[in-house]
Protein backbone atom coordinates (compact mmCIF):
# COMPACT_ATOMS: atom_id res chain seq x y z
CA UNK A 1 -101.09 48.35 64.15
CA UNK A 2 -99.03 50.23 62.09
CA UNK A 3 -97.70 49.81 58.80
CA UNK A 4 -94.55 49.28 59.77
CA UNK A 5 -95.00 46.78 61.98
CA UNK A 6 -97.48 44.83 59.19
CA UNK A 7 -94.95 45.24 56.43
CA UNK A 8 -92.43 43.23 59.34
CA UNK A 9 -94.51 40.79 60.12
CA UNK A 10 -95.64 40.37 56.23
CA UNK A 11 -91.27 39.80 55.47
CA UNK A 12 -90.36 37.55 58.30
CA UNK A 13 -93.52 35.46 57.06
CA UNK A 14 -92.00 35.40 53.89
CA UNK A 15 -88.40 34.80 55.41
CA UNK A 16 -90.13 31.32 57.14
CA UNK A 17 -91.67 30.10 53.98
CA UNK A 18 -88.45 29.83 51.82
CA UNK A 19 -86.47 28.68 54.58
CA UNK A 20 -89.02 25.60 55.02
CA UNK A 21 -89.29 25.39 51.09
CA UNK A 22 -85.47 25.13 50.61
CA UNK A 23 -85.40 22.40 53.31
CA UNK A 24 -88.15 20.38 52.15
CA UNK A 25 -86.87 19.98 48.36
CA UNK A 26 -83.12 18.58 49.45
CA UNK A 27 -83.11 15.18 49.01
CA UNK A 28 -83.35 12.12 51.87
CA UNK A 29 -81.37 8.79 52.63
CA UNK A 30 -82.86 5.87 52.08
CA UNK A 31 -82.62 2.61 50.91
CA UNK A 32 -83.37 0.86 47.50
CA UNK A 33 -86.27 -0.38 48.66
CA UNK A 34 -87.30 3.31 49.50
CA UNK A 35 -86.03 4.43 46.00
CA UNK A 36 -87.97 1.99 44.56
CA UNK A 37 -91.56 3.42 46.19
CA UNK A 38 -90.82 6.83 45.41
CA UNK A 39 -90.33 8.87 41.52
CA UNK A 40 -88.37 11.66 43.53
CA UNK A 41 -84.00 11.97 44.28
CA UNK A 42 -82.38 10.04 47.24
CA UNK A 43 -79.38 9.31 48.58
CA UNK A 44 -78.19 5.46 49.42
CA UNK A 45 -75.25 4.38 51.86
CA UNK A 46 -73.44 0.70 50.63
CA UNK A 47 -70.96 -1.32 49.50
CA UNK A 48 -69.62 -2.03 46.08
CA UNK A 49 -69.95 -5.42 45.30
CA UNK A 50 -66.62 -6.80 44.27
CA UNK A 51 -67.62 -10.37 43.26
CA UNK A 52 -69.72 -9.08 40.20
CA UNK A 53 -68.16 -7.55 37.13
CA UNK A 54 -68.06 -3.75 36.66
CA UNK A 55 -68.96 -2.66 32.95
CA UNK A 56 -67.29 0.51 31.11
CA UNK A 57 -66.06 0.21 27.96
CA UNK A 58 -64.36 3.79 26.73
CA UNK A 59 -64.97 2.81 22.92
CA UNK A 60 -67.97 1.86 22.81
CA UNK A 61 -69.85 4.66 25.18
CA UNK A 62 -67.45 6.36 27.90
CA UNK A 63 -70.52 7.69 29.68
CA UNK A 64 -71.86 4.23 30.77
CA UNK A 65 -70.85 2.92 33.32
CA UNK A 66 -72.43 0.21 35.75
CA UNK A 67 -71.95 -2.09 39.06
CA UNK A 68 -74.08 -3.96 41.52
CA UNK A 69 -73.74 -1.77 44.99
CA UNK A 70 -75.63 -3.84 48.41
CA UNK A 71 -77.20 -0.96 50.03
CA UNK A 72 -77.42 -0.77 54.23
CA UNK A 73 -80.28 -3.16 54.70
CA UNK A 74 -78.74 -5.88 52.13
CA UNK A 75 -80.87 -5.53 49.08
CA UNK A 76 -78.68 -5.20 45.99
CA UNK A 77 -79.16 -3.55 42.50
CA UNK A 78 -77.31 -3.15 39.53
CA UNK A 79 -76.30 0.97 39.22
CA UNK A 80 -75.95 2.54 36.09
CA UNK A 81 -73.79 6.00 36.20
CA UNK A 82 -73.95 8.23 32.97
CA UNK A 83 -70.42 9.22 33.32
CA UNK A 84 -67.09 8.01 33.18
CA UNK A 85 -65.59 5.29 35.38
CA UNK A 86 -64.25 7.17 38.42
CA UNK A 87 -60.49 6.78 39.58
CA UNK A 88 -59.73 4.22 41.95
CA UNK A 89 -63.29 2.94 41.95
CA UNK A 90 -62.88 -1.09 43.08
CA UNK A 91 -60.63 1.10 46.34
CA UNK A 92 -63.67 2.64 47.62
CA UNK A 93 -64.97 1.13 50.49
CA UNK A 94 -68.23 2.91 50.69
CA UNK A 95 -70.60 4.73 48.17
CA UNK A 96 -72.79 7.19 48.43
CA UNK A 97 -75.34 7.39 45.30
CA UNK A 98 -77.67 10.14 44.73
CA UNK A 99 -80.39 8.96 41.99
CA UNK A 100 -83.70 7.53 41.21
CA UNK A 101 -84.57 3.94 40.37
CA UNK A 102 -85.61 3.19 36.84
CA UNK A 103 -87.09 -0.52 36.71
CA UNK A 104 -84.70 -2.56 38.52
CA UNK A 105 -81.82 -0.32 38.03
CA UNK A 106 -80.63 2.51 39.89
CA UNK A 107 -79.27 5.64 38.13
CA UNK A 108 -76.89 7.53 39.63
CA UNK A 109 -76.34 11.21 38.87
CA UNK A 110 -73.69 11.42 41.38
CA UNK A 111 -71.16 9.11 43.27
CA UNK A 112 -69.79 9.79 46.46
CA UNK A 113 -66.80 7.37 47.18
CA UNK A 114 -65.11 7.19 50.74
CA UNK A 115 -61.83 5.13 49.93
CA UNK A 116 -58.94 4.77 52.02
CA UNK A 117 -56.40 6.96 52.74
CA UNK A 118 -52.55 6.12 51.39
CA UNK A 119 -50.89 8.33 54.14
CA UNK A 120 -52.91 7.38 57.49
CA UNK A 121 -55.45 4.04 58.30
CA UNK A 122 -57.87 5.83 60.50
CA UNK A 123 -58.93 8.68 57.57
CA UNK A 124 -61.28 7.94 54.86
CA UNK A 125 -60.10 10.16 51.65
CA UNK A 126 -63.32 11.34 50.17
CA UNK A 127 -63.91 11.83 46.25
CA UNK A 128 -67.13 13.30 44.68
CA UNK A 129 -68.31 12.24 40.79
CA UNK A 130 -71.16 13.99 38.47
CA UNK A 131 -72.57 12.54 35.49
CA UNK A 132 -72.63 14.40 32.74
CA UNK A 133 -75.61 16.19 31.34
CA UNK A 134 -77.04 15.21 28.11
CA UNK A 135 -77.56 17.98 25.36
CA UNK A 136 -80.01 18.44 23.32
């Protein structure tokens, strides 16, 4: 062969490898339940659960800020967010959290809420929430 044709090869090789390596580190849905087996990120699909008290209390820490969220299969958790209390939060009637369980908490790095829309009933308005970094 020659060493054109090797050095080709040798890039789309490499080409493959980080395509399948960025693909394999985004993170997966899944349920608490799932969160709870595994140390690494996931995403979970529920409901905010309106009949237990939200806590977030500006003046004592405004970056705490927790719920209890039922997740797709029924199992519910108390989340903890490490961020402020997002607008229109008890409107939202779905979340999307991306975290990690910690004991029998969930923390949340980000919140995905899917509230109604003012203008039309069949569109879901769609707001996305960070938590803050902590420095050092």
């Amino acid at each position: 062969m020659k060493k054109s044709s090797i050095f080709g090869l040798v890039v789309i090789a490499i080409a493959i490898a980080v395509i399948i390596s960025v693909y394999s580190n985004s993170s997966t849905y899944g349920s608490f339940g799932d969160a709870q087996k595994t140390s690494s990120e996931l995403h979970i699909i529920g409901h905010l659960n309106k009949s237990k008290e939200l806590f977030y209390d500006a003046t004592k820490d405004a970056n705490y800020f927790s719920f209890y969220m039922k997740d797709n299969n029924g199992e519910e958790r108390k989340v903890v967010f490490t961020g402020t209390k997002p607008e229109d939060f008890e409107r939202s009637e779905q979340l999307v959290l991306t975290g990690t369980m910690q004991g029998n908490e969930f923390h949340a790095s980000k919140i995905l809420m899917k509230c109604p829309s003012k203008y039309t009933q069949d569109k879901l308005e769609v707001t996305e929430v960070k938590a803050k970094q902590a420095s050092l």
